[in-house]
Protein backbone atom coordinates (compact mmCIF):
# COMPACT_ATOMS: atom_id res chain seq x y z
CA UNK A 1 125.51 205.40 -14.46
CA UNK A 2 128.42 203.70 -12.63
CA UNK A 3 130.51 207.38 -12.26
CA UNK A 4 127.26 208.59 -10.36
CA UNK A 5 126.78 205.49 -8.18
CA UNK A 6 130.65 205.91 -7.19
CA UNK A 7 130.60 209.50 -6.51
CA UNK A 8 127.42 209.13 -4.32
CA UNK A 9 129.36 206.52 -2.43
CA UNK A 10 131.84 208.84 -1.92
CA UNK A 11 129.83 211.53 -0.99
CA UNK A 12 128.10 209.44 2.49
CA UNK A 13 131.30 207.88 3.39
CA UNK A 14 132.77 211.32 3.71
CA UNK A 15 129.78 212.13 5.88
CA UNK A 16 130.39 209.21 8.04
CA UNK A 17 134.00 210.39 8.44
CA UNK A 18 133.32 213.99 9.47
CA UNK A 19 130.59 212.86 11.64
CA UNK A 20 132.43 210.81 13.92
CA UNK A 21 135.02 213.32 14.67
CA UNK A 22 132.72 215.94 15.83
CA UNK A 23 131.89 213.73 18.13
CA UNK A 24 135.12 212.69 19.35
CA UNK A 25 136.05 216.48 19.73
CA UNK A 26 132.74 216.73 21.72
CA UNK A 27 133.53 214.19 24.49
CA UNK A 28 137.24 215.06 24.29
CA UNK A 29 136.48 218.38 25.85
CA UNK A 30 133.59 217.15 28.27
CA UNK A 31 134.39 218.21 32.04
CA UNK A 32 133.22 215.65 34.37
CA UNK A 33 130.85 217.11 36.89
CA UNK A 34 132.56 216.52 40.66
CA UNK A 35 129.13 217.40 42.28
CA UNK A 36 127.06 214.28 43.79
CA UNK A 37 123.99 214.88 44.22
CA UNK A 38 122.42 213.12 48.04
CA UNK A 39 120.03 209.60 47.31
CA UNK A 40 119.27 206.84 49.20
CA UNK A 41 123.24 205.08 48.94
CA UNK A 42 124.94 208.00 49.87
CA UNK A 43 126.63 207.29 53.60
CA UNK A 44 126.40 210.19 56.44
CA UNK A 45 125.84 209.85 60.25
CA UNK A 46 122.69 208.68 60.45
CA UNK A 47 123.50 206.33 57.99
CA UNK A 48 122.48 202.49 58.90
CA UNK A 49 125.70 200.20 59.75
CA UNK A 50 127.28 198.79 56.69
CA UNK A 51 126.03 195.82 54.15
CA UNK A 52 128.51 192.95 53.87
CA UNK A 53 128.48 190.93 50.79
CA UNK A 54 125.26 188.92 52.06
CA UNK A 55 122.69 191.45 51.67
CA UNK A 56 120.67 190.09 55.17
CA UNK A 57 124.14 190.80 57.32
CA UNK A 58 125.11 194.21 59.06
CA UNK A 59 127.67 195.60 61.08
CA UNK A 60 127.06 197.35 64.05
CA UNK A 61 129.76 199.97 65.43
CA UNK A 62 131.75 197.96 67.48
CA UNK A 63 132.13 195.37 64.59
CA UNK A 64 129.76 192.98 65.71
CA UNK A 65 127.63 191.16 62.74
CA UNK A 66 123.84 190.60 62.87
CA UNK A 67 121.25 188.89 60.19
CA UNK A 68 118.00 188.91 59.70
CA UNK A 69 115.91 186.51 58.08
CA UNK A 70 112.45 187.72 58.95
CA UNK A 71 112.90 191.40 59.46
CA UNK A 72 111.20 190.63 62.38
CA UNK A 73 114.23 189.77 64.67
CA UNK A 74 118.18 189.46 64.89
CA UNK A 75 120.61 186.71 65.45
CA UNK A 76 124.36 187.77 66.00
CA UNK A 77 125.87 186.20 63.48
CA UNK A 78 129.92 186.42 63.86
CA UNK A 79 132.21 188.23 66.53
CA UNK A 80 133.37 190.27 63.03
CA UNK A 81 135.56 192.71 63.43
CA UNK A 82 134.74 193.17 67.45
CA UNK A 83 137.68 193.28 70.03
CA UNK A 84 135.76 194.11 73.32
CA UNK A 85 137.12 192.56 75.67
CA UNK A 86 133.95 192.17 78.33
CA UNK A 87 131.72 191.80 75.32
CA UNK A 88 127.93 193.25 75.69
CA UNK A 89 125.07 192.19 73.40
CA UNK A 90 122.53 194.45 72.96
CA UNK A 91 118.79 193.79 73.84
CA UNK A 92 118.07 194.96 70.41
CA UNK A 93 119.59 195.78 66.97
CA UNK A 94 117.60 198.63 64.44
CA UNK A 95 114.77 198.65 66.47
CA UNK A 96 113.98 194.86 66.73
CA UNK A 97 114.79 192.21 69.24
CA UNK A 98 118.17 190.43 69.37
CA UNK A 99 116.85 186.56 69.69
CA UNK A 100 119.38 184.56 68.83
CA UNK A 101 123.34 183.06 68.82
CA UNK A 102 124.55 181.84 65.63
CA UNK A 103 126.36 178.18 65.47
CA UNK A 104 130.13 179.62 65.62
CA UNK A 105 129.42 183.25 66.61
CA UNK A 106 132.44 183.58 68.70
CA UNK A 107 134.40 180.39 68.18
CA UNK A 108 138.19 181.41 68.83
CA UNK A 109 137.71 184.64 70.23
CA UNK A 110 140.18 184.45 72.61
CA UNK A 111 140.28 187.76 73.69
CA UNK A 112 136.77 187.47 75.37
CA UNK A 113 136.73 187.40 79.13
CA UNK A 114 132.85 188.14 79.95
CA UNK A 115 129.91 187.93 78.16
CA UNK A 116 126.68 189.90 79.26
CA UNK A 117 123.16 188.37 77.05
CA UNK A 118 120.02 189.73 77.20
CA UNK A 119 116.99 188.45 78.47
CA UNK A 120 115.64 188.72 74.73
CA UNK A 121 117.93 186.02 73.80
CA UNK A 122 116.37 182.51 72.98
CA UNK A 123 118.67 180.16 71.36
CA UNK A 124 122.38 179.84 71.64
CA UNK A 125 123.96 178.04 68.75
CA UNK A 126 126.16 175.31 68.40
CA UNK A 127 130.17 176.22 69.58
CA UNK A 128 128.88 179.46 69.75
CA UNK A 129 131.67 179.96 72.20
CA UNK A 130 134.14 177.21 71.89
CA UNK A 131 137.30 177.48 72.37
CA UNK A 132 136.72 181.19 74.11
CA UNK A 133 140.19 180.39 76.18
CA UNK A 134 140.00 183.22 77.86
CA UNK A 135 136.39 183.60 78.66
CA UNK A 136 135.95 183.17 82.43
CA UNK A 137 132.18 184.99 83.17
CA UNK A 138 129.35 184.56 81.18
CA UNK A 139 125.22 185.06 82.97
CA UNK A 140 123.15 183.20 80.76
CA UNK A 141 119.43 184.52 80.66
CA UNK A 142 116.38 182.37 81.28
CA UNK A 143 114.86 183.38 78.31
CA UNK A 144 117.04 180.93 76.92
CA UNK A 145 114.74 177.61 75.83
CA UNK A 146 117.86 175.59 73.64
CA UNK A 147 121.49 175.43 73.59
CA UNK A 148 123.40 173.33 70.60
CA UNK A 149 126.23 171.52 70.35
CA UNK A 150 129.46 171.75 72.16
CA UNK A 151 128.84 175.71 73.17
CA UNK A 152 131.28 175.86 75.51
CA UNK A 153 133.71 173.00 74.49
CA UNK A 154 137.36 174.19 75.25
CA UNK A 155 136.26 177.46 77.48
CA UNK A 156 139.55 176.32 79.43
CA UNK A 157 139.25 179.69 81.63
CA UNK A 158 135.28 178.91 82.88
CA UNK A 159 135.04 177.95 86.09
CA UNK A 160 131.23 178.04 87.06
CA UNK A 161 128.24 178.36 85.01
CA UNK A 162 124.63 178.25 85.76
CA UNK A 163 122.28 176.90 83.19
CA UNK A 164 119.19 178.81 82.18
CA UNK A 165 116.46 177.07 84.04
CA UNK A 166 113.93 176.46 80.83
CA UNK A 167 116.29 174.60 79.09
CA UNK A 168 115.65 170.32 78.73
CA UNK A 169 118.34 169.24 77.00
CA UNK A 170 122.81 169.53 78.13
CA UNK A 171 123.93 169.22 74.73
CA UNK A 172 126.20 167.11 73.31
CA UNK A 173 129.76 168.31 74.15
CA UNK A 174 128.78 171.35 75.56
CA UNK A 175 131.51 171.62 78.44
CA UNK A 176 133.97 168.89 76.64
CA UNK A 177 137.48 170.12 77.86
CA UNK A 178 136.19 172.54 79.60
CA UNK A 179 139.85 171.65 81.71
CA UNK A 180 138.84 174.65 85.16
CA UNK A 181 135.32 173.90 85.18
CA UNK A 182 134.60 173.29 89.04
CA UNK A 183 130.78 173.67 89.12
CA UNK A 184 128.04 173.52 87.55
CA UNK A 185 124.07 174.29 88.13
CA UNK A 186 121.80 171.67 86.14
CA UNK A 187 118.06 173.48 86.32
CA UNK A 188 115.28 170.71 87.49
CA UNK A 189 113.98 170.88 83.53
CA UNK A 190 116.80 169.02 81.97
CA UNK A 191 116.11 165.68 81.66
CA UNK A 192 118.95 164.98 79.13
CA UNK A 193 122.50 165.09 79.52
CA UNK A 194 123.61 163.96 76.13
CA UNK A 195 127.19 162.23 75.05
CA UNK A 196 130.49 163.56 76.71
CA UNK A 197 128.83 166.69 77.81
CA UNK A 198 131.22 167.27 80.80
CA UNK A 199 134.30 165.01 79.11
CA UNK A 200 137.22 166.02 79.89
CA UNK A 201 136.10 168.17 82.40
CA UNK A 202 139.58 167.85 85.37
CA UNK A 203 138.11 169.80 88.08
CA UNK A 204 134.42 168.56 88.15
CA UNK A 205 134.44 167.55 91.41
CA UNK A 206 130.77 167.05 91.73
CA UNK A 207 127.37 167.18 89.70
CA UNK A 208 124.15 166.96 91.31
CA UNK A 209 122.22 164.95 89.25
CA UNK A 210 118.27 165.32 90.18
CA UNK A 211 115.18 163.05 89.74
CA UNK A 212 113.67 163.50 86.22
CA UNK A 213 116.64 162.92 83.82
CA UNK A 214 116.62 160.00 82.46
CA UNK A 215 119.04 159.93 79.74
CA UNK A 216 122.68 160.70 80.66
CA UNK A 217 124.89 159.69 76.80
CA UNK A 218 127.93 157.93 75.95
CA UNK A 219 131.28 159.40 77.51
CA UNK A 220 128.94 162.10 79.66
CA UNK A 221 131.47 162.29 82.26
CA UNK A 222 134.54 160.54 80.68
CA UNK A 223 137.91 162.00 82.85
CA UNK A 224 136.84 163.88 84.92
CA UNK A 225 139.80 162.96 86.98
CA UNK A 226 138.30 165.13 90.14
CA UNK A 227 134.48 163.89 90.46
CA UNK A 228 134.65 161.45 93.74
CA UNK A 229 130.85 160.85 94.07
CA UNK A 230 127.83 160.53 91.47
CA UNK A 231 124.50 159.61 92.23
CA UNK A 232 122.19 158.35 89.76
CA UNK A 233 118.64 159.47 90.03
CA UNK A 234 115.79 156.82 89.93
CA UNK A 235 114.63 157.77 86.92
CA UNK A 236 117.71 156.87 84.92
CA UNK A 237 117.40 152.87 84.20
CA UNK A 238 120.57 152.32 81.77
CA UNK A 239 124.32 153.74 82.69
CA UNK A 240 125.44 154.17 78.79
CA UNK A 241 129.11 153.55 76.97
CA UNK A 242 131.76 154.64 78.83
CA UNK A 243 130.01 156.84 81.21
CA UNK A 244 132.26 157.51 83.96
CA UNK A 245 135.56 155.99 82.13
CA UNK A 246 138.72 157.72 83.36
CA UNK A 247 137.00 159.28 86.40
CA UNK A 248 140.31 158.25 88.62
CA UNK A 249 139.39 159.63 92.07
CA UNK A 250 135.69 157.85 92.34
CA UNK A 251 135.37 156.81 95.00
CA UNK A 252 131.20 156.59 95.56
CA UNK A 253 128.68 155.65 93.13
CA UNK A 254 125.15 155.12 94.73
CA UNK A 255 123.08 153.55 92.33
CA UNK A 256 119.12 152.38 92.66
CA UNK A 257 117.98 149.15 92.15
CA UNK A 258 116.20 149.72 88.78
CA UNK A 259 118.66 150.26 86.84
CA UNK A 260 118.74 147.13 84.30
CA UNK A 261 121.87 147.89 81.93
CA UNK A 262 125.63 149.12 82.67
CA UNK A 263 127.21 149.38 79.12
CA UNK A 264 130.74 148.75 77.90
CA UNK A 265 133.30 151.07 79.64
CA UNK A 266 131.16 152.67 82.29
CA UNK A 267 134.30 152.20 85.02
CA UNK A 268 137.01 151.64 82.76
CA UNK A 269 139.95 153.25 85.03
CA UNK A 270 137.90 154.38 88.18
CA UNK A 271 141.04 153.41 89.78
CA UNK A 272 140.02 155.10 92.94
CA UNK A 273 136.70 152.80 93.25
CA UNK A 274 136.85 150.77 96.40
CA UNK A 275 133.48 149.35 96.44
CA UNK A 276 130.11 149.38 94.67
CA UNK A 277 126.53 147.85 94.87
CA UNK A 278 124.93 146.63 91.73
CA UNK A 279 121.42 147.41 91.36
CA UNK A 280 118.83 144.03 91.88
CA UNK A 281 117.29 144.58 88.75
CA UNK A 282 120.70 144.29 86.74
CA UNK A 283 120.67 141.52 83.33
CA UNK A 284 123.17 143.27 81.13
CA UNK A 285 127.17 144.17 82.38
CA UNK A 286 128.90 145.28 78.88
CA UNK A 287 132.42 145.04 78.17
CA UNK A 288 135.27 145.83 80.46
CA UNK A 289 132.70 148.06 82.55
CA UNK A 290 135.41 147.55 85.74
CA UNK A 291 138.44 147.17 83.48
CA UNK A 292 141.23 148.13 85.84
CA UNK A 293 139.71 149.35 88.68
CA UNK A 294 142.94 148.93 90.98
CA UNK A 295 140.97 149.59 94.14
CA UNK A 296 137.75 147.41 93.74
CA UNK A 297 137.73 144.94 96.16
CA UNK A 298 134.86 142.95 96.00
CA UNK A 299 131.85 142.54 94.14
CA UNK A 300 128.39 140.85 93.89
CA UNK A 301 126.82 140.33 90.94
CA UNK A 302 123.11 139.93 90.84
CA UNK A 303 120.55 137.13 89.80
CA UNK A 304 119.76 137.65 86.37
CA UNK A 305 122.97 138.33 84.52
CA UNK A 306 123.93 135.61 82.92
CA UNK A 307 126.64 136.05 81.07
CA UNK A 308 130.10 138.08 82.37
CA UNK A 309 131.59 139.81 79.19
CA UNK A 310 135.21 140.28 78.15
CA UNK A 311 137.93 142.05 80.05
CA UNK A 312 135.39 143.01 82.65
CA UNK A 313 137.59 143.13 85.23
CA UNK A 314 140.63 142.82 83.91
CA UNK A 315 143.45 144.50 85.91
CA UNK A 316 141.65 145.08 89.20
CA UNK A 317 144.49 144.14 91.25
CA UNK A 318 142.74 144.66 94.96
CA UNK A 319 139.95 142.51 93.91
CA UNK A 320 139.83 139.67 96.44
CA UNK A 321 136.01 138.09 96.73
CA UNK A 322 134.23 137.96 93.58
CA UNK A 323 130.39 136.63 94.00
CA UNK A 324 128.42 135.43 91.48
CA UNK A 325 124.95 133.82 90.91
CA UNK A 326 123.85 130.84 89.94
CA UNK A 327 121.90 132.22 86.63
CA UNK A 328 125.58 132.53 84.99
CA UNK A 329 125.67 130.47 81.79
CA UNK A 330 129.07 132.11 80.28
CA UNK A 331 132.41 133.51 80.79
CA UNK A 332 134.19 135.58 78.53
CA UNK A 333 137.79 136.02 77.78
CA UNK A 334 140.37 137.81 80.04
CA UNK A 335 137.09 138.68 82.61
CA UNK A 336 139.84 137.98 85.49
CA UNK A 337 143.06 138.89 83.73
CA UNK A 338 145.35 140.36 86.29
CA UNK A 339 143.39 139.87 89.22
CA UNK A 340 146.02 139.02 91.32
CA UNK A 341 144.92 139.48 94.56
CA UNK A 342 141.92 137.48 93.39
CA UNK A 343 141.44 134.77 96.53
CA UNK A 344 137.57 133.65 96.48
CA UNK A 345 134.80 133.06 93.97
CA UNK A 346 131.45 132.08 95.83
CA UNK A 347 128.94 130.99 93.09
CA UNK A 348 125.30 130.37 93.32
CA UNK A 349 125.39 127.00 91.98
CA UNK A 350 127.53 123.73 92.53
CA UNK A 351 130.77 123.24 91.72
CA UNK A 352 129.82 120.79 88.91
CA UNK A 353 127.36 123.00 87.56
CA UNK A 354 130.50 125.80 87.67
CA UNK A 355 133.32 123.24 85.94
CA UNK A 356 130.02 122.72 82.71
CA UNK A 357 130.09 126.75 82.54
CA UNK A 358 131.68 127.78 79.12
CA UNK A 359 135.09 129.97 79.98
CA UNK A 360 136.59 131.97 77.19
CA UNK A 361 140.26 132.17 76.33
CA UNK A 362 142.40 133.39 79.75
CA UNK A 363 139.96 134.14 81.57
CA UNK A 364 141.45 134.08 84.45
CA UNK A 365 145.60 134.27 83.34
CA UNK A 366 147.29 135.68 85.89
CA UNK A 367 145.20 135.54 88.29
CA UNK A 368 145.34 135.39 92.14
CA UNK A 369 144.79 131.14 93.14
CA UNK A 370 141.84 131.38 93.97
CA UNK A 371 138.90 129.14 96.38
CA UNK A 372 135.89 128.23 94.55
CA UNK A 373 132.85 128.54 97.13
CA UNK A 374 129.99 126.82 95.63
CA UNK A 375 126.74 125.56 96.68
CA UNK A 376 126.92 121.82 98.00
CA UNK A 377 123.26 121.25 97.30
């Protein structure tokens, strides 16, 4: 029984063994066939620009990449592979509308010098363009309804630039070191200007500002060493943190009556500044708003503030006649620091009532001597 079971063994193993090498011979001598046969993934001229690795992103022909997310519409997403020089976007992309500018389409594309947008175009994203260094024209449609972030920050080549008159809001940073800016066109629908928009901007020489913004941010207009005049609509009512800081050749700043607040570091080296008016309605001067404004000469401050804050005019050194109310209750520190052509103070009150008012360390060190004016009564 055990010399059958063995030979039976035998007997399928060799079967095994000569089956597998008939096959082996079979797919040894196998020609591959070098014919393709057309479908769907096979690329000719009519063929739809390439896929990149995320399946919603194509490439037109001159490199340029789009997305979709609705199938509806495209946004350009990235400058890609593009090297035009005057750089056209088209109106529409496989049929549908073009709509919108990624955040960081073209940022670095230094080789840009124009830019031409349709009027199908609705949204520019944030630094969609910054640091274009070459860029020098760009027309921005009116379709356009919002702008992000810092869009043009570091176009160091723009000199003029209209802004599409639907939009409400100047972004933050939008022109910041934008260093040949000379003009810009703020449409009458803004009524925002938002932090350090126009910082840095050297050859601003002049924005009109127009009635119906009433927000302008922090650092808006911080050196911008050629503005020489600014005035601030009436429906602004608060000048905010270092708003016109480092703005060394202004020389006029009108400002209306209700406006309540000037924050820390509005002036702060407007060393051009030779006089200013402070509104009637003004309770709150932040902290060095005047520091070292070499050309101030005089100023009144107005009933209501009560308190003058550190270093706020610290290093005006043409400051002679300093007049203050009666409704002052404190001094800070270093508020007269430097002032050393610093010859009158008429206050308000009497002198007795000035010698019980609380003065904080140096107040006035190095200081011109000075003549306290006070009221007698």
């Amino acid at each position: 029984m055990s010399k059958c079971v063995c030979r039976l063994f035998s007997l399928v193993l060799l079967c095994t063994l000569l089956g597998l090498c008939l096959l082996s011979c079979q797919s040894g001598n196998t020609t591959p066939d070098t014919t393709t046969t057309p479908d769907s993934t096979t690329p000719d001229a009519t063929t739809p620009p390439s896929t990149t690795e995320d399946a919603n992103t194509v490439i037109d022909q001159t490199g340029l990449e789009f997305s979709t997310e609705d199938g509806e519409s495209y946004t350009v997403e990235s400058i890609g592979q593009n090297k035009d020089k005057n750089l056209v976007i088209p109106a529409t992309f496989q049929g549908k509308p073009v709509t919108a500018i990624q955040n960081y389409a073209f940022m670095d594309a230094t080789h840009i010098q124009s830019v031409t947008l349709p009027d199908s175009i609705t949204y520019v994203g944030t630094s969609a363009f910054y640091g274009c260094t070459s860029l020098v024209d760009i027309t921005l449609p009116n379709s356009i309804e919002k702008m992000g972030w810092s869009v043009f920050s570091k176009c160091t080549s723009l000199v003029s630039l209209t802004l599409p008159e639907r939009i409400t809001r100047v972004g933050r940073f939008t022109f910041r070191y934008c260093e040949n800016l000379e003009s810009v066109t703020i449409p009458s629908a803004v009524d925002t200007i938002a932090e350090g928009a126009f910082s840095g901007c050297k050859k601003l020489s002049a924005v009109p500002l127009h009635e119906g913004i009433t927000i302008i941010g922090d650092k808006a207009f911080e050196n911008c060493t050629s503005l020489t005049s600014v005035t601030i609509p009436s429906t602004m009512k608060i000048l905010q943190y270092g708003l016109f800081s480092g703005c060394s050749a202004l020389t006029s700043v009108s400002l209306h009556d209700e406006i309540f607040s000037i924050q820390d570091n509005v002036f702060y080296g407007c060393v051009s500044l030779k006089n200013i008016t402070l509104p009637s309605a003004l309770t709150s001067i932040g902290n060095r708003a005047f520091y070292s404004c070499e050309s101030l000469e005089e100023i009144t401050i107005p009933e209501g503030v009560t308190y003058l804050p550190n270093n706020l005019f610290r290093g005006c050194t043409s400051l002679k006649t300093v007049t203050l109310p009666k409704t002052i209750e404190q001094i800070g520190s270093y508020v007269f620091q430097r002032c050393t052509s610093l010859t009158t103070i008429i206050f308000g009150g009497t002198a007795e009532e000035w010698q019980q008012i609380p003065k904080g360390r140096d107040w006035n060190k190095d200081a011109g001597e000075f003549t306290l004016q006070a009221n007698s009564q």
